[in-house]
C-alpha atoms as a PDB file:
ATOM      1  CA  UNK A   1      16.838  52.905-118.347  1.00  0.00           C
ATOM      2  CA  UNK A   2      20.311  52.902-120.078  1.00  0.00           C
ATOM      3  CA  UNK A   3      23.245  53.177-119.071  1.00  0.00           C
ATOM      4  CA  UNK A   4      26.025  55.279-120.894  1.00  0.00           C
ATOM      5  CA  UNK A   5      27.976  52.818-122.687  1.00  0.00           C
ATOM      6  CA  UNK A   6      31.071  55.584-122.554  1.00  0.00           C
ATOM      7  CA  UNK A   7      29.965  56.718-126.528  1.00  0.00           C
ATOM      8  CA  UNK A   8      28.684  59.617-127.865  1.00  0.00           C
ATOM      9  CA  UNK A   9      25.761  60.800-127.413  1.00  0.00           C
ATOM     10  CA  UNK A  10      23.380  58.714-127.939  1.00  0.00           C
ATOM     11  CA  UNK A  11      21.638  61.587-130.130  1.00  0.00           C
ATOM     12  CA  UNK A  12      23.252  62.373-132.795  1.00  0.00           C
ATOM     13  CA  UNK A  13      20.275  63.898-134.699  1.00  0.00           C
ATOM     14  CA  UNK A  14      17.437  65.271-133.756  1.00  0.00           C
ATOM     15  CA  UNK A  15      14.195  67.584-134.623  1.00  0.00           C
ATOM     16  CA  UNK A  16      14.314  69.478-131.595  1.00  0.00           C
ATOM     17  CA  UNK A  17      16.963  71.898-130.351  1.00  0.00           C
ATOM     18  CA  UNK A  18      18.654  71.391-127.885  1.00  0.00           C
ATOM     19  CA  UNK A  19      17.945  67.842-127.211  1.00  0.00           C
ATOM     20  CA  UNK A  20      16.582  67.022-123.349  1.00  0.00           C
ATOM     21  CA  UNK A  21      19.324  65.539-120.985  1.00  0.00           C
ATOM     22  CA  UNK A  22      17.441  61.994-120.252  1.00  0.00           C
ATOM     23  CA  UNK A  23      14.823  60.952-121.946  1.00  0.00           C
ATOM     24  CA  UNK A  24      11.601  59.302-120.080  1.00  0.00           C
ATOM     25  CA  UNK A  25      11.436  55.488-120.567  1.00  0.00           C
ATOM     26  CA  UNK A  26       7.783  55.877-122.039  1.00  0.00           C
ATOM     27  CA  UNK A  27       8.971  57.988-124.927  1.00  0.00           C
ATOM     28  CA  UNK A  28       8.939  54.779-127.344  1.00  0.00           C
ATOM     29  CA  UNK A  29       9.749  56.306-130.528  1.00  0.00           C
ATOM     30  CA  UNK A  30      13.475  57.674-128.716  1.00  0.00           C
ATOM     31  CA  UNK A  31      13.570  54.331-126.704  1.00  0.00           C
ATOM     32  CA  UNK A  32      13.877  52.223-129.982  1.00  0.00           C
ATOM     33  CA  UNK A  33      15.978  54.905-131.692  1.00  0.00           C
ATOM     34  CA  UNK A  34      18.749  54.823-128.852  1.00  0.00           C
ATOM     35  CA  UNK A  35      18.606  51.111-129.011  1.00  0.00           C
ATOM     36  CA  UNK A  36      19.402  50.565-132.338  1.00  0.00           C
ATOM     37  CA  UNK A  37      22.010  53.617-132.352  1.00  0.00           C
ATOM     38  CA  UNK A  38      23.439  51.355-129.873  1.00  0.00           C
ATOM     39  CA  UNK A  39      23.549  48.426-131.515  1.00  0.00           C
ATOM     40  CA  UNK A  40      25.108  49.986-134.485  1.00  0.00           C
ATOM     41  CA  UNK A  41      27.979  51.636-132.737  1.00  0.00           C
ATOM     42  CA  UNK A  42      28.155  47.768-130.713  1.00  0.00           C
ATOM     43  CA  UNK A  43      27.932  46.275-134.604  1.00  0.00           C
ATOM     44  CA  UNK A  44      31.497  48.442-135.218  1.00  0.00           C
ATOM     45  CA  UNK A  45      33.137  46.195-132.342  1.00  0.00           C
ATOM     46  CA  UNK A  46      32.925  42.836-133.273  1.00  0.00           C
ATOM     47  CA  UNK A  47      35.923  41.814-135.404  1.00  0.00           C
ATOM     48  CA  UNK A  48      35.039  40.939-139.194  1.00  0.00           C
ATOM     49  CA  UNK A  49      35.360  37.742-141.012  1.00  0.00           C
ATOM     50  CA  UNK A  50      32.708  36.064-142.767  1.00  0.00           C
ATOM     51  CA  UNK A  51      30.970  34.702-140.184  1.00  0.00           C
ATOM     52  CA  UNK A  52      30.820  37.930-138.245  1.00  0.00           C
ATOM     53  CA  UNK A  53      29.865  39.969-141.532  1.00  0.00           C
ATOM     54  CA  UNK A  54      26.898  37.660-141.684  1.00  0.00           C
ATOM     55  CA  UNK A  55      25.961  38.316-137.553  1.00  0.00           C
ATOM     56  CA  UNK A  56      26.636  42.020-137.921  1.00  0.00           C
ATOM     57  CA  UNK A  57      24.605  42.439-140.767  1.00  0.00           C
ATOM     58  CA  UNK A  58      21.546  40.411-139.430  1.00  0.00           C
ATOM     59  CA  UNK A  59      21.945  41.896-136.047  1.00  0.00           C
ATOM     60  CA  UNK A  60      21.824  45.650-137.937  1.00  0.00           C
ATOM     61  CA  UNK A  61      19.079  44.763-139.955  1.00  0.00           C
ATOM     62  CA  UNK A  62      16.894  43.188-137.093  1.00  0.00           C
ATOM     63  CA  UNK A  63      17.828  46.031-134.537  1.00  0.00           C
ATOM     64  CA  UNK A  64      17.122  48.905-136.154  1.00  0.00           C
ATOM     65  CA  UNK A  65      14.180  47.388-137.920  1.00  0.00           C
ATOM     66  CA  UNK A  66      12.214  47.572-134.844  1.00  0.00           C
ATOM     67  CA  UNK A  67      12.157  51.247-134.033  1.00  0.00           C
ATOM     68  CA  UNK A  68      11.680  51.526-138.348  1.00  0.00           C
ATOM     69  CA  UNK A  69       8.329  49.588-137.657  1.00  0.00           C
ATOM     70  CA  UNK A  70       7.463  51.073-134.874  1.00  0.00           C
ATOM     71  CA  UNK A  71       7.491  54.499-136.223  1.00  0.00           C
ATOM     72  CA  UNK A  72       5.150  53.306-139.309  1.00  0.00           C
ATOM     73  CA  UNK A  73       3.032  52.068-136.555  1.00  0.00           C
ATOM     74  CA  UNK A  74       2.530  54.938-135.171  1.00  0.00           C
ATOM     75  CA  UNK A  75       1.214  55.970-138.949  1.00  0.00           C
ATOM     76  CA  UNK A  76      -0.895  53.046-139.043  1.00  0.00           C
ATOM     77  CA  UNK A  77      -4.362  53.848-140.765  1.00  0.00           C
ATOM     78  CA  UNK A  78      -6.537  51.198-139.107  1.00  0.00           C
ATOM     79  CA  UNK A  79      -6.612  48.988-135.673  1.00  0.00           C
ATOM     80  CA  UNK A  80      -5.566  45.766-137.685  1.00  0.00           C
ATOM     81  CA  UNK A  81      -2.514  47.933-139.467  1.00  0.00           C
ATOM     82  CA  UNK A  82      -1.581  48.950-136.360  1.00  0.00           C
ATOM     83  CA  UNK A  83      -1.264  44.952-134.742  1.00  0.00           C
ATOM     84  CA  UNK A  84       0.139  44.130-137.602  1.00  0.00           C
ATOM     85  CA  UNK A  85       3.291  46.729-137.731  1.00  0.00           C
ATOM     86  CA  UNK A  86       3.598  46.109-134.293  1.00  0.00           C
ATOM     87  CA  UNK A  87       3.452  42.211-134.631  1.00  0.00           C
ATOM     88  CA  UNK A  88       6.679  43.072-136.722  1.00  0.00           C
ATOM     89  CA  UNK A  89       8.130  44.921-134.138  1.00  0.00           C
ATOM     90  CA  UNK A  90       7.762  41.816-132.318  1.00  0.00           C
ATOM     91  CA  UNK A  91       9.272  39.716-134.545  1.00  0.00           C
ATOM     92  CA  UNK A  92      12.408  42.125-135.396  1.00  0.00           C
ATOM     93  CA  UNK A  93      13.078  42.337-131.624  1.00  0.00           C
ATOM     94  CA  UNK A  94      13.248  38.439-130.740  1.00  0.00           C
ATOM     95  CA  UNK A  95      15.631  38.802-133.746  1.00  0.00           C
ATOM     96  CA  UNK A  96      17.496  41.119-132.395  1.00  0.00           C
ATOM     97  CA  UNK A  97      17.789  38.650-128.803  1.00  0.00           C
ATOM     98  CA  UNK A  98      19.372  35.833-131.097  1.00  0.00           C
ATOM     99  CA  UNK A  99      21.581  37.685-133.251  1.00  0.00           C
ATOM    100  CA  UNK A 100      23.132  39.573-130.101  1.00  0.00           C
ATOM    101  CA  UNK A 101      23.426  35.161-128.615  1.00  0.00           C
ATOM    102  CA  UNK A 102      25.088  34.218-132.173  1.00  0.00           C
ATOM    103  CA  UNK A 103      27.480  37.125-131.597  1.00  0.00           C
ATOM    104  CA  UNK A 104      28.665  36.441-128.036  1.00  0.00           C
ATOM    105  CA  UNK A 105      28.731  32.411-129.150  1.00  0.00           C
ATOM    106  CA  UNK A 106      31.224  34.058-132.140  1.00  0.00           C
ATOM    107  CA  UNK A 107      32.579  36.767-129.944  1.00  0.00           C
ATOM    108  CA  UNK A 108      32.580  35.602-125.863  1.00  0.00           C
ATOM    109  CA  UNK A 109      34.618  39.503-124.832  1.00  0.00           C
ATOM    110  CA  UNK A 110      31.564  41.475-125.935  1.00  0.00           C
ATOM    111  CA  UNK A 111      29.395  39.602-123.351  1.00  0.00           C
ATOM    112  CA  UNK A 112      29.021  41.906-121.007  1.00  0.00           C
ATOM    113  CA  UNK A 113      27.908  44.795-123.847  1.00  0.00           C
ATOM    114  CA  UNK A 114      25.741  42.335-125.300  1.00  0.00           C
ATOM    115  CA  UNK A 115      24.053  41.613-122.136  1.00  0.00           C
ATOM    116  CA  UNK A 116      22.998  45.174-122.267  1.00  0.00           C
ATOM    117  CA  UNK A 117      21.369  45.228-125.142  1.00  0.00           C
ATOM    118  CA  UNK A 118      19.810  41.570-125.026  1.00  0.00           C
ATOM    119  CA  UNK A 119      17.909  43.063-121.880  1.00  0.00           C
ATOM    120  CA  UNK A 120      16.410  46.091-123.951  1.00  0.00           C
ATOM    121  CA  UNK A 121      15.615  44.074-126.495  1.00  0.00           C
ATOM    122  CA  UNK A 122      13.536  41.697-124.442  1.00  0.00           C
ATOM    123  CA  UNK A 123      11.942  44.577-122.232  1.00  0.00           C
ATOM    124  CA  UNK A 124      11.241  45.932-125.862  1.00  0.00           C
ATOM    125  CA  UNK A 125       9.757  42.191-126.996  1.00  0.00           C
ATOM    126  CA  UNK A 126       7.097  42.375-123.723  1.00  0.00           C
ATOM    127  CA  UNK A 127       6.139  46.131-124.674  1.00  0.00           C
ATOM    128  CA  UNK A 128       5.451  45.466-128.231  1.00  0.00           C
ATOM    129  CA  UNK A 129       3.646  42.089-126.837  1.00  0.00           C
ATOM    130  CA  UNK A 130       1.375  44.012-124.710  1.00  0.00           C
ATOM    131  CA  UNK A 131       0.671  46.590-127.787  1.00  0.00           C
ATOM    132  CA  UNK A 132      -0.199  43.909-130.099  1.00  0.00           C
ATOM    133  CA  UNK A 133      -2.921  41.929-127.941  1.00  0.00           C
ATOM    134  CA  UNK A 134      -4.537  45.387-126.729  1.00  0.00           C
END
């Protein structure tokens, strides 16, 4: 699972009170949220210029689009809705994968950070995969 990036915690809002210590790794829906509250508070690191705005936008976009579509997934009203929402999810998270490569070709310090959350997108990418063709 993750490791603590030394931010805050990585839930900042939630339904239930108090929040549980460590989530499970098959809890999806707080999976994709930590990953792109991650990727936002990474997004506040890389220096702007316009290049970077461009990066930091797409990578935004792209990351938290994932868990976005994965919770209207989970709201789908048919089998084909469904593999489509989460063919999206898909999509958003090979996104995410080049963005986060753009930024480290733009910004090589942020490597190691980037690494991090290159890997949960791609473990995200084969989970989504596997939804889509069941």
């Amino acid at each position: 699972m993750w490791k603590d990036l030394g931010s805050p915690s990585p839930l900042l809002l939630h339904e239930n009170s108090p929040p549980s210590p460590a989530p499970h790794s098959w809890d999806l829906v707080e999976r994709v949220s930590v990953c792109g509250e991650r990727l936002v508070r990474f997004s506040k690191k890389i220096p702007r210029d316009p290049t970077n705005n461009r990066l930091i936008d797409q990578l935004v976009g792209a990351g938290t689009s994932v868990g976005a579509n994965y919770c209207e997934a989970n709201q789908a009203v048919s089998k084909r809705d469904f593999q489509n929402t989460i063919g999206r999810c898909v999509k958003e998270a090979k996104e995410t994968k080049f963005f986060l490569r753009m930024v480290v070709a733009s910004e090589p310090e942020l490597a190691s950070e980037a690494r991090v959350l290159y890997r949960e997108a791609h473990e995200l990418l084969l989970i989504f995969g596997s939804m889509r063709h069941k």
